[in-house]
Protein backbone atom coordinates (compact mmCIF):
# COMPACT_ATOMS: atom_id res chain seq x y z
CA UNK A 1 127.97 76.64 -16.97
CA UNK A 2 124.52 77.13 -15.99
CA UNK A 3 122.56 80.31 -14.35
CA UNK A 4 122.64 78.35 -10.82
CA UNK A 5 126.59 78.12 -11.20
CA UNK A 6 126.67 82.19 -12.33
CA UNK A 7 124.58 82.92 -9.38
CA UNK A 8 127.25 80.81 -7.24
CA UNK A 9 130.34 82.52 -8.97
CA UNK A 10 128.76 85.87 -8.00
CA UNK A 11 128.07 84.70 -4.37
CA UNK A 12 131.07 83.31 -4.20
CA UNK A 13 133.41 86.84 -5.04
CA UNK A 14 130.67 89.11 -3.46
CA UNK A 15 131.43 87.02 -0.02
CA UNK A 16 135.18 86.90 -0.40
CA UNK A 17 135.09 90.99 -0.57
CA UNK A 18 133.20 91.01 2.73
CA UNK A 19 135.19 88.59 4.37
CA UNK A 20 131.73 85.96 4.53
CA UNK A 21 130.72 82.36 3.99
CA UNK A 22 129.42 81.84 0.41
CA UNK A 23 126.52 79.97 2.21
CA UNK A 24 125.67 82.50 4.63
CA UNK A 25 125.91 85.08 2.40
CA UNK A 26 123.45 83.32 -0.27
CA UNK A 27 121.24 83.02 2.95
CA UNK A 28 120.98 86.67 3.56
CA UNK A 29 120.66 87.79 -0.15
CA UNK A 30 117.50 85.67 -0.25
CA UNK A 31 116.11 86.97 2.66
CA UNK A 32 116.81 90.27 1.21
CA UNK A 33 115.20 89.68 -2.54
CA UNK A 34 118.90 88.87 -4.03
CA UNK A 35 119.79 92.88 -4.14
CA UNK A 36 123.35 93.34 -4.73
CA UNK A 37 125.21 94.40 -1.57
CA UNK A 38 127.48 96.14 -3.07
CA UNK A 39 128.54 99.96 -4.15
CA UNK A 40 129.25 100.96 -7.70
CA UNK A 41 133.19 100.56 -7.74
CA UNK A 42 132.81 96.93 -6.10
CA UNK A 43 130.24 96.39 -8.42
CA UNK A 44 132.51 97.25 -11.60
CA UNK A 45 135.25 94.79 -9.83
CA UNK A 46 133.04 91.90 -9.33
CA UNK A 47 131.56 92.59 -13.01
CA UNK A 48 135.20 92.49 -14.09
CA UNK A 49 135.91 89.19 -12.31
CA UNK A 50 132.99 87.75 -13.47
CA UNK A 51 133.53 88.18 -17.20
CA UNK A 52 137.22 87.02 -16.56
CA UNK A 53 136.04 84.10 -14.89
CA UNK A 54 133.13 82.88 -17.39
CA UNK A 55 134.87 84.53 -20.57
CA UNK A 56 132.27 86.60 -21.18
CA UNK A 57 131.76 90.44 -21.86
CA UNK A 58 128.64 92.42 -20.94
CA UNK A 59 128.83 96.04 -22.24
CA UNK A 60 128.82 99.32 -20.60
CA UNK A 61 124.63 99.72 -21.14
CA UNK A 62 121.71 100.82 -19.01
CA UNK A 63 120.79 97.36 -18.66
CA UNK A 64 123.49 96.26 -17.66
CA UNK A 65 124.06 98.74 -15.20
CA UNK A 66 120.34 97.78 -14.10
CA UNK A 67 120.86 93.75 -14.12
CA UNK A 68 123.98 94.31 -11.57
CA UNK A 69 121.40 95.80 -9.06
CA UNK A 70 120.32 91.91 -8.33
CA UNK A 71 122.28 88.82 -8.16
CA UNK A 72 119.56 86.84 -10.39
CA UNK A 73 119.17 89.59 -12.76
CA UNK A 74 123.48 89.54 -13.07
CA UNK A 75 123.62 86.16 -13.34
CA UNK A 76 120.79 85.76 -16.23
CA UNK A 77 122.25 88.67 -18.12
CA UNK A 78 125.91 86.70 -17.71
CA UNK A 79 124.31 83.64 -18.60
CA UNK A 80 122.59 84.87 -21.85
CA UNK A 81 126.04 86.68 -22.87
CA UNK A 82 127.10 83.36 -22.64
CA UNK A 83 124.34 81.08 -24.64
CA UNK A 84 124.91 83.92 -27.16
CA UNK A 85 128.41 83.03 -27.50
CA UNK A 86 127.85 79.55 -27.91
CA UNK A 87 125.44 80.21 -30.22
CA UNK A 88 127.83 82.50 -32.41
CA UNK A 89 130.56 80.09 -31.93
CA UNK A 90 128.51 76.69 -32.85
């Protein structure tokens, strides 16, 4: 899994919440700087569904909590979690 596919995944669940297209949706969070749309308890779902969906676990931090204010910023934390595993497990 790569950062591009993370930032999909994320895309992806963010626009099934709101009832969007995953396209259109990407569309618009570009135009907007790739801030998450979302409020905190949607945010702890979609964290939640991401970790269960890439096997992953990001703990409860500050920087975590600061990463999930952008898609890019999720999805590269997500992404390292993951190298790190592979790393660990390797």
């Amino acid at each position: 899994m790569t950062e591009a596919d993370v930032v999909d995944l994320i895309v992806e669940l963010l626009a099934e919440d709101a009832g969007e297209n995953p396209g259109q949706l990407h569309a618009e969070l570009l135009e907007l700087g790739d801030d998450m749309p979302i409020d905190s308890l949607l945010g702890v779902d979609i964290l939640a569904r991401v970790q269960n969906a890439t096997g992953t676990f990001l703990p409860a931090t500050e920087e975590t909590a600061w990463a999930m204010r952008s898609v890019r910023r999720f999805a590269r934390a997500v992404f390292r979690q993951l190298e790190a595993q592979r790393s660990e497990s390797a």
